[in-house]
Structures are given as C-alpha cells and as structure tokens.
PDB file of N, CA and C in Angstrom:
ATOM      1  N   UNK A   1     -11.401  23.020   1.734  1.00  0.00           N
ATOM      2  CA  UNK A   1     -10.621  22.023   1.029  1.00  0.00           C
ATOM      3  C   UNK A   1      -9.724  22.702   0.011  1.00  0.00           C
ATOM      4  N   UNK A   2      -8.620  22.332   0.023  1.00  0.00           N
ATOM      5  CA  UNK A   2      -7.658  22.907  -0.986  1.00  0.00           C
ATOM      6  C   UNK A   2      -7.374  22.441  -2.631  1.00  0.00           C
ATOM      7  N   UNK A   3      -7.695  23.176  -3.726  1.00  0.00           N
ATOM      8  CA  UNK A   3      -7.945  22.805  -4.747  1.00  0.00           C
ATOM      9  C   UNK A   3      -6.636  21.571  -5.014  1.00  0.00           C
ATOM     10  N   UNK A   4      -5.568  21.691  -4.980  1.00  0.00           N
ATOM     11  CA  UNK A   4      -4.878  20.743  -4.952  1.00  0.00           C
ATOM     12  C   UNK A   4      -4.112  19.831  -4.295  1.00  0.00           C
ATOM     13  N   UNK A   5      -5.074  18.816  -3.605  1.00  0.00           N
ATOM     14  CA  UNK A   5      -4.473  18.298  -2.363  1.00  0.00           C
ATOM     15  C   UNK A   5      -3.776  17.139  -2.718  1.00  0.00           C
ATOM     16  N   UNK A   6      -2.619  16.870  -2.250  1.00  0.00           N
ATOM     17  CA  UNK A   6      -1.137  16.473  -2.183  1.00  0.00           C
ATOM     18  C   UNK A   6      -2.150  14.790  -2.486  1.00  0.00           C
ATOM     19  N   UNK A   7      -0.986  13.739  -2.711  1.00  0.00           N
ATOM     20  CA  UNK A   7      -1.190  12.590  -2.714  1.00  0.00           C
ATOM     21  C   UNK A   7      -1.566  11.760  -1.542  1.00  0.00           C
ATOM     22  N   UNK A   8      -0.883  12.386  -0.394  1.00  0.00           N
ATOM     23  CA  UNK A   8      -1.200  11.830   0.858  1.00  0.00           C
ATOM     24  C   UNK A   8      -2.473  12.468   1.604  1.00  0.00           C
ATOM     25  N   UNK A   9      -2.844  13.330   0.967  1.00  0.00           N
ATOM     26  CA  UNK A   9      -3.953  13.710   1.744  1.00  0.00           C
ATOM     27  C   UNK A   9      -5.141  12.950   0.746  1.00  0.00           C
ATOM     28  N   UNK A  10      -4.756  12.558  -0.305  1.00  0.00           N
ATOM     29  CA  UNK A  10      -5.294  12.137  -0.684  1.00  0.00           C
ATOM     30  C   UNK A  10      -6.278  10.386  -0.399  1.00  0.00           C
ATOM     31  N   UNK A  11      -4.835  10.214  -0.245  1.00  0.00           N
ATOM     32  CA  UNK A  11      -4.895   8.486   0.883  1.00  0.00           C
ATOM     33  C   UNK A  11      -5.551   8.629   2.075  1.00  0.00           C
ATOM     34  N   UNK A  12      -5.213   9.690   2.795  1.00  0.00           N
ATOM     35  CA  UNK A  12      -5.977   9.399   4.146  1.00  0.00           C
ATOM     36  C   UNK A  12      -7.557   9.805   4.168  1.00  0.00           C
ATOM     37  N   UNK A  13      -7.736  10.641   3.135  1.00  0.00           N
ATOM     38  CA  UNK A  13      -9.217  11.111   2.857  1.00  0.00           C
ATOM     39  C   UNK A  13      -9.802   9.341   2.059  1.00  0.00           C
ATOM     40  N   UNK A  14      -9.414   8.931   1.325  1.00  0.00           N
ATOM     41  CA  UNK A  14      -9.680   7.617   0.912  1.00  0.00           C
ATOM     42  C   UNK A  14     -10.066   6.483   1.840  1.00  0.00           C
ATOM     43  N   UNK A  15      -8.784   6.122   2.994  1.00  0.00           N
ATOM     44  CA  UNK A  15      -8.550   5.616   4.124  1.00  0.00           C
ATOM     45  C   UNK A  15      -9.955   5.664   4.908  1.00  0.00           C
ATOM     46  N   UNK A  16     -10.109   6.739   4.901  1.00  0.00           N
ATOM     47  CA  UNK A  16     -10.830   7.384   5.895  1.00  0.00           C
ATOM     48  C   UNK A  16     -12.596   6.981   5.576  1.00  0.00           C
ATOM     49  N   UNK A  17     -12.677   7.259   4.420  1.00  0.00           N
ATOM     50  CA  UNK A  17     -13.833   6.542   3.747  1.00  0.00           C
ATOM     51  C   UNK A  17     -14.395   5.509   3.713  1.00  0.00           C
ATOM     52  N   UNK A  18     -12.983   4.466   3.564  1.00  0.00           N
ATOM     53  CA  UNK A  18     -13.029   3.311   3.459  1.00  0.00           C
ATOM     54  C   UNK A  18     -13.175   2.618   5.165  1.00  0.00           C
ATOM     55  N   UNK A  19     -12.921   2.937   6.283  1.00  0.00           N
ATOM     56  CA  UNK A  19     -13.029   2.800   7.476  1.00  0.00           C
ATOM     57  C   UNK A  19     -14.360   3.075   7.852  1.00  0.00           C
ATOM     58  N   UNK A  20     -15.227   4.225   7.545  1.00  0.00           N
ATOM     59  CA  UNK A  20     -16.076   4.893   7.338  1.00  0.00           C
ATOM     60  C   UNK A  20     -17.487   3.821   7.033  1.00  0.00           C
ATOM     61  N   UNK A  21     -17.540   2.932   5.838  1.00  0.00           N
ATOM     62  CA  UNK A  21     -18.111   2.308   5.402  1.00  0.00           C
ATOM     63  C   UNK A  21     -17.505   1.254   4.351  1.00  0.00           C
ATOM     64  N   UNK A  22     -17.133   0.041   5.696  1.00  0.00           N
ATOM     65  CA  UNK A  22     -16.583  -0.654   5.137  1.00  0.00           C
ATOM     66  C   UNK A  22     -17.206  -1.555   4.342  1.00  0.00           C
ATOM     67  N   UNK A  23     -17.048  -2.601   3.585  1.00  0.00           N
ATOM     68  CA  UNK A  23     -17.890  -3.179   2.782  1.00  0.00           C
ATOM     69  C   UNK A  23     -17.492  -5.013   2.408  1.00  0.00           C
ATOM     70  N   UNK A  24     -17.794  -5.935   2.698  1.00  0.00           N
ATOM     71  CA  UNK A  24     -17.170  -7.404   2.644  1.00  0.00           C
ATOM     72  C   UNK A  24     -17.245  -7.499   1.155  1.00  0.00           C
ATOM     73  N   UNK A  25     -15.812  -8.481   1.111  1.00  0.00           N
ATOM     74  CA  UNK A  25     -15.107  -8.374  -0.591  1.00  0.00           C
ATOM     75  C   UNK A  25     -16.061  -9.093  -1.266  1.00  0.00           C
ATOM     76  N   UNK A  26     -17.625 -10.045  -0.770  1.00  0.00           N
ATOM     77  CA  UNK A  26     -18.758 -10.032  -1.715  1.00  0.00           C
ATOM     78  C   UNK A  26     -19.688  -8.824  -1.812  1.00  0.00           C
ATOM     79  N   UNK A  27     -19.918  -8.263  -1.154  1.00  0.00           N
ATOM     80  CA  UNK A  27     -20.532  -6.644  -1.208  1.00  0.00           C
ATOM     81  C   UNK A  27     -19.378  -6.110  -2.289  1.00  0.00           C
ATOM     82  N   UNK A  28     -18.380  -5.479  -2.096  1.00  0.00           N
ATOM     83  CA  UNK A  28     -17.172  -4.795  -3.044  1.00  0.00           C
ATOM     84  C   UNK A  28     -17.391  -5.265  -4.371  1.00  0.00           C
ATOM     85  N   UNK A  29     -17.770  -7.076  -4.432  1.00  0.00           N
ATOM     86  CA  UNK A  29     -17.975  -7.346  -5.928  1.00  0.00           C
ATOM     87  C   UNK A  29     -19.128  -7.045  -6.410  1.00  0.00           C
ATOM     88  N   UNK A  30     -20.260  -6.988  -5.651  1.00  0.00           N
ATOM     89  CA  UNK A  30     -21.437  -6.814  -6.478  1.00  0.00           C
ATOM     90  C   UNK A  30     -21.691  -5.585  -6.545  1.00  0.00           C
ATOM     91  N   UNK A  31     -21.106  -4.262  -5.815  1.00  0.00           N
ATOM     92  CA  UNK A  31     -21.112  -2.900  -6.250  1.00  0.00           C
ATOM     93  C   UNK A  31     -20.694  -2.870  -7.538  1.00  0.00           C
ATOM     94  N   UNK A  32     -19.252  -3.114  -8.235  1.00  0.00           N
ATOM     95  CA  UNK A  32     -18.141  -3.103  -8.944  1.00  0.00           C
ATOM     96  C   UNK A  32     -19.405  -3.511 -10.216  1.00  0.00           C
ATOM     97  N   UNK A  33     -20.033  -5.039 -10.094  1.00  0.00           N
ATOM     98  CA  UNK A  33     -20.979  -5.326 -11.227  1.00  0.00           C
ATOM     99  C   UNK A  33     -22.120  -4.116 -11.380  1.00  0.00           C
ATOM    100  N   UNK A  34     -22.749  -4.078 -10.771  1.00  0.00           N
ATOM    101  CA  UNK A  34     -23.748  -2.696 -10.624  1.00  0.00           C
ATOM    102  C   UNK A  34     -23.427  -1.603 -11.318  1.00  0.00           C
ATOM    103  N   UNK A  35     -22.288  -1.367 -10.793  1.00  0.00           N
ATOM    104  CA  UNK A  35     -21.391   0.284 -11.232  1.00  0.00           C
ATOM    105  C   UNK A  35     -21.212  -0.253 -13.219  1.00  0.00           C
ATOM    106  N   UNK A  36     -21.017  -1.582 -13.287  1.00  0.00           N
ATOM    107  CA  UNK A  36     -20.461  -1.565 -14.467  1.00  0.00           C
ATOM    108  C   UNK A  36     -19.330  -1.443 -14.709  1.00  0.00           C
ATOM    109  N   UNK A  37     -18.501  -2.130 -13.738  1.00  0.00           N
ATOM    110  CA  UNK A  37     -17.129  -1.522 -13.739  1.00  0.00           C
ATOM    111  C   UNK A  37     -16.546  -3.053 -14.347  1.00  0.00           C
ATOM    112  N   UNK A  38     -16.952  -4.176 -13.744  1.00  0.00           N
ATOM    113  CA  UNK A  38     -16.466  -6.011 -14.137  1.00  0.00           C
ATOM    114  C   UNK A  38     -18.035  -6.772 -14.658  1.00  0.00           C
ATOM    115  N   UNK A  39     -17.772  -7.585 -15.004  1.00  0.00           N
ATOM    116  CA  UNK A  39     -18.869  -9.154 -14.869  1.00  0.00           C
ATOM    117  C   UNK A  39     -18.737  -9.570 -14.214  1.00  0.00           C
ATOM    118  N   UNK A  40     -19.633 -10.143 -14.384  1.00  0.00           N
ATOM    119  CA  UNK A  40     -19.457 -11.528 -13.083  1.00  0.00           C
ATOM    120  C   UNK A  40     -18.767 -12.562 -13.095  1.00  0.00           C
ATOM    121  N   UNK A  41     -17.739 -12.753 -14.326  1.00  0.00           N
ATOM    122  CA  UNK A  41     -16.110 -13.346 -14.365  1.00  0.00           C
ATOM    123  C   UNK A  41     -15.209 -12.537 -13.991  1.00  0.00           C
ATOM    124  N   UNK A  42     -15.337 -11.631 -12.953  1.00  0.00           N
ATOM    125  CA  UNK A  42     -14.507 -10.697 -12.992  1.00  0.00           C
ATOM    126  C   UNK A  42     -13.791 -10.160 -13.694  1.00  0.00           C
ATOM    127  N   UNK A  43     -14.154  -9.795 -15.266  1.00  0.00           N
ATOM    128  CA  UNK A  43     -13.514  -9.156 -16.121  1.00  0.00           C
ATOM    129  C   UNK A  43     -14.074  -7.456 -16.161  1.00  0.00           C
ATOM    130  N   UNK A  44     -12.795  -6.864 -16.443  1.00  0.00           N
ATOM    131  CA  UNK A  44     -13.105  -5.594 -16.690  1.00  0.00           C
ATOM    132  C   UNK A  44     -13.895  -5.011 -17.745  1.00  0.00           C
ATOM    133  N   UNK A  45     -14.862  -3.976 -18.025  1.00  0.00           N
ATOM    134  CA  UNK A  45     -15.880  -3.647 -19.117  1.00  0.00           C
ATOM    135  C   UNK A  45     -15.009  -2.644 -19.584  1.00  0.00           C
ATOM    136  N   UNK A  46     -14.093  -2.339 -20.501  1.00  0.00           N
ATOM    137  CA  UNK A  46     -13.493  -1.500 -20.525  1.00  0.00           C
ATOM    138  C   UNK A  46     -14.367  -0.440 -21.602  1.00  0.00           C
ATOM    139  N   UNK A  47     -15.639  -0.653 -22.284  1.00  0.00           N
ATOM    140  CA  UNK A  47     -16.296   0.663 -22.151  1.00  0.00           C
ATOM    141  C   UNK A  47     -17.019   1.060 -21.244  1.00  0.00           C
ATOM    142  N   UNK A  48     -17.058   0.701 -20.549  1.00  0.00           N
ATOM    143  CA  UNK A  48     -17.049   1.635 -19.077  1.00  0.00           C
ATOM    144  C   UNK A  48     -16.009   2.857 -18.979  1.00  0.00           C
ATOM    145  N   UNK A  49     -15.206   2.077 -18.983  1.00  0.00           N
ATOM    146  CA  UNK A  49     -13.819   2.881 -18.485  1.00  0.00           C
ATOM    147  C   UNK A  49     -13.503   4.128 -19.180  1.00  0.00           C
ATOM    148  N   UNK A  50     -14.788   3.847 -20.800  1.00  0.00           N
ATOM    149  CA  UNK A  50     -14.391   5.170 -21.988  1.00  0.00           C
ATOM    150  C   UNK A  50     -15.638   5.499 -21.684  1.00  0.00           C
ATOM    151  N   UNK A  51     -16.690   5.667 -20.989  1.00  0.00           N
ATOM    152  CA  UNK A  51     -17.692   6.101 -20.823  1.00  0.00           C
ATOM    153  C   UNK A  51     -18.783   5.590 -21.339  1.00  0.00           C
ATOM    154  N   UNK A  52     -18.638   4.724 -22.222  1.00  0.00           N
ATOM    155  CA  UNK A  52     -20.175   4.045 -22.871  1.00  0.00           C
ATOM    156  C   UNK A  52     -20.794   3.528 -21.625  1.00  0.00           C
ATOM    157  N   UNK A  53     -22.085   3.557 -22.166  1.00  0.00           N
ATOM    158  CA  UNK A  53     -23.175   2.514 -21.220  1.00  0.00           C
ATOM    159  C   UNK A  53     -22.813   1.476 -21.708  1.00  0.00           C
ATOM    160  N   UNK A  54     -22.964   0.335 -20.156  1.00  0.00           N
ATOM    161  CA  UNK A  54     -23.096  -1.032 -20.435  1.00  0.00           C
ATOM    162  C   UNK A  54     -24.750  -1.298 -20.970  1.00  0.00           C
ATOM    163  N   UNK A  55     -24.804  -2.200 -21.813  1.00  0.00           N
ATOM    164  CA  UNK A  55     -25.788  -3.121 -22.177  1.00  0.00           C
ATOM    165  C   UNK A  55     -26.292  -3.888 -21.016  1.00  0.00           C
ATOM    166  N   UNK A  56     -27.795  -3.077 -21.017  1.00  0.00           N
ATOM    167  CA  UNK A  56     -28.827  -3.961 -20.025  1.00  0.00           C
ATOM    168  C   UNK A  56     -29.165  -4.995 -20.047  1.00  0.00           C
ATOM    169  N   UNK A  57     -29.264  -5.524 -21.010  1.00  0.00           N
ATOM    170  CA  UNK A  57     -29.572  -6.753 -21.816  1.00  0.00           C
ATOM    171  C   UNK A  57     -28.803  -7.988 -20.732  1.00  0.00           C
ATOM    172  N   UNK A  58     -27.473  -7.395 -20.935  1.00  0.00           N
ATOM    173  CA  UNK A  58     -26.320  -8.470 -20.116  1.00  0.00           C
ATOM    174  C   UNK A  58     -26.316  -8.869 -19.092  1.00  0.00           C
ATOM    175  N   UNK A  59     -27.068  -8.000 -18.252  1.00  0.00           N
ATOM    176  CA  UNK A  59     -27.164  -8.269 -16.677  1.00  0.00           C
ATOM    177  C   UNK A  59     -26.112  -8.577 -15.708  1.00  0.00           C
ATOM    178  N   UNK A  60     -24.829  -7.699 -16.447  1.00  0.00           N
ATOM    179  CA  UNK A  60     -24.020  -7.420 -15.685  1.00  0.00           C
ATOM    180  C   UNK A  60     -22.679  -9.018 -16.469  1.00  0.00           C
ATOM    181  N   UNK A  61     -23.619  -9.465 -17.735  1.00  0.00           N
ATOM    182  CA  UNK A  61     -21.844 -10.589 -18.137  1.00  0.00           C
ATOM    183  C   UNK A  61     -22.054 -10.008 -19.409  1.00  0.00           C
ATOM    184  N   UNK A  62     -20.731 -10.098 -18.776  1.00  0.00           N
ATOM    185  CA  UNK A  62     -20.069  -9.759 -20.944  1.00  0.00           C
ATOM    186  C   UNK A  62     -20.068 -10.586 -22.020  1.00  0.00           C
ATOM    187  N   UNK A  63     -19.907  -9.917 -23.195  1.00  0.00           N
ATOM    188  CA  UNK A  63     -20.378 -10.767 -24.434  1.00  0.00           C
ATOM    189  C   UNK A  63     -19.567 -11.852 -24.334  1.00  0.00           C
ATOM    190  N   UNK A  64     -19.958 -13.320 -24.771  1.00  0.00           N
ATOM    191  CA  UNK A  64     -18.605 -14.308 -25.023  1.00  0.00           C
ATOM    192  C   UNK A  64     -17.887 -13.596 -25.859  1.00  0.00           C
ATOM    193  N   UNK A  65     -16.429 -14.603 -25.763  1.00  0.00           N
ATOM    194  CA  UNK A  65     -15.476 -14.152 -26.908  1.00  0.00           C
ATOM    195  C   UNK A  65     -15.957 -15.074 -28.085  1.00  0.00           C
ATOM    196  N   UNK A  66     -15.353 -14.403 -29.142  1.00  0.00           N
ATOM    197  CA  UNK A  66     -15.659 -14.605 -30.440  1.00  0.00           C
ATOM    198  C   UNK A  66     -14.855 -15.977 -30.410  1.00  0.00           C
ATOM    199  N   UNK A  67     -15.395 -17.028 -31.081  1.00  0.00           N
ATOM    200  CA  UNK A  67     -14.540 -18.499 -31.527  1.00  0.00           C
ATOM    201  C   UNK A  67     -13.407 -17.926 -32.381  1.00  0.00           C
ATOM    202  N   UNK A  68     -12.164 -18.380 -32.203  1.00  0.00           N
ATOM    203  CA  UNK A  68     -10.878 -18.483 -33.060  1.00  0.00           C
ATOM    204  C   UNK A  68     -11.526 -18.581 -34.809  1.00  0.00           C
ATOM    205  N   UNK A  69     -11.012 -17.925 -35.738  1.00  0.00           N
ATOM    206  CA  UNK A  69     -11.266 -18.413 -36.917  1.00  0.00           C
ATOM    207  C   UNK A  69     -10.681 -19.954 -37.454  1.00  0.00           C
ATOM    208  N   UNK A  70     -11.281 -20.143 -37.904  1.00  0.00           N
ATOM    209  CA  UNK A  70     -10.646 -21.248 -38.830  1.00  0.00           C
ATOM    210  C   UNK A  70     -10.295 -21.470 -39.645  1.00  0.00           C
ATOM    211  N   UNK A  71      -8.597 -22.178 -40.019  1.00  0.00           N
ATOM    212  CA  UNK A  71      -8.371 -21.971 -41.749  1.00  0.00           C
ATOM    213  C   UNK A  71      -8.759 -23.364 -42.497  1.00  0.00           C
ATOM    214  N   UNK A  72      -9.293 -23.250 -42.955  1.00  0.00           N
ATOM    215  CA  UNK A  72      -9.632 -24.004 -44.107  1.00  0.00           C
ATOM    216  C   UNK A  72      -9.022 -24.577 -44.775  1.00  0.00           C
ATOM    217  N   UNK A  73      -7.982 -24.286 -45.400  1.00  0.00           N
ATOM    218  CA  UNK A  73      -7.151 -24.738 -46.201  1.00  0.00           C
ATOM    219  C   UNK A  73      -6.273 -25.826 -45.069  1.00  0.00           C
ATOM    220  N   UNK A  74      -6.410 -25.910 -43.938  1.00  0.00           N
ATOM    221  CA  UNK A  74      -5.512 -26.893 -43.279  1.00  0.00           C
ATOM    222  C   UNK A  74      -6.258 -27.882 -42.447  1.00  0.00           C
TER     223      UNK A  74
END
C-alpha cells in the first residue's frame, strides 16, 4: 500500500468496503449511536468528534437543551 494514496483510490478502497459489507440505513443508524457518533434524534455528539467519551448514563440521547432564559423585567 502506498503511503499516500490519491483521493480516488481512496473512494474505490471505501466503495469497495462498503459493497463488501453492506449494511440497511436502520443497521447504519444504530452503529452511528453505538460508535457515539449521533442520538437517537439524529443529532450529532460533537464531543465525540473532539474525542471525549460519551456519557453512559445517556444511552446513546443527548442532554435536553437548556430552556430559553427569561427576562423578567418584561
């Protein structure tokens, strides 16, 4: 294998994988949760993406969002 292989060899080695062991787009989602990569709203974990561990706790959903503040004065 050549330390720097081109973009297209890159695709067909991908391609090739993906033909290889294909996977139905409910299989694809519940890897993706597993890996820690989405929830199960399909949102992205983006510390994942910086390397943190996901929280076991979650079982794969992310924290709610925080309620809007409220001003008071209005």
């Amino acid at each position: 294998m050549k330390s720097n292989p081109s973009p297209r060899e890159l695709a067909d080695e991908a391609l090739q994988a993906l033909r290889e062991a294909p996977m139905t787009p409910h299989d694809h989602f519940e890897f993706l949760i597993q890996q820690g990569i989405i929830d199960r709203n399909g949102r992205v974990l983006v510390a994942k993406l910086f390397g943190a561990e996901p929280s076991k706790a979650t079982d794969g959903m992310a924290e709610p969002p925080a309620p809007p503040p409220q001003n008071a004065g209005m």
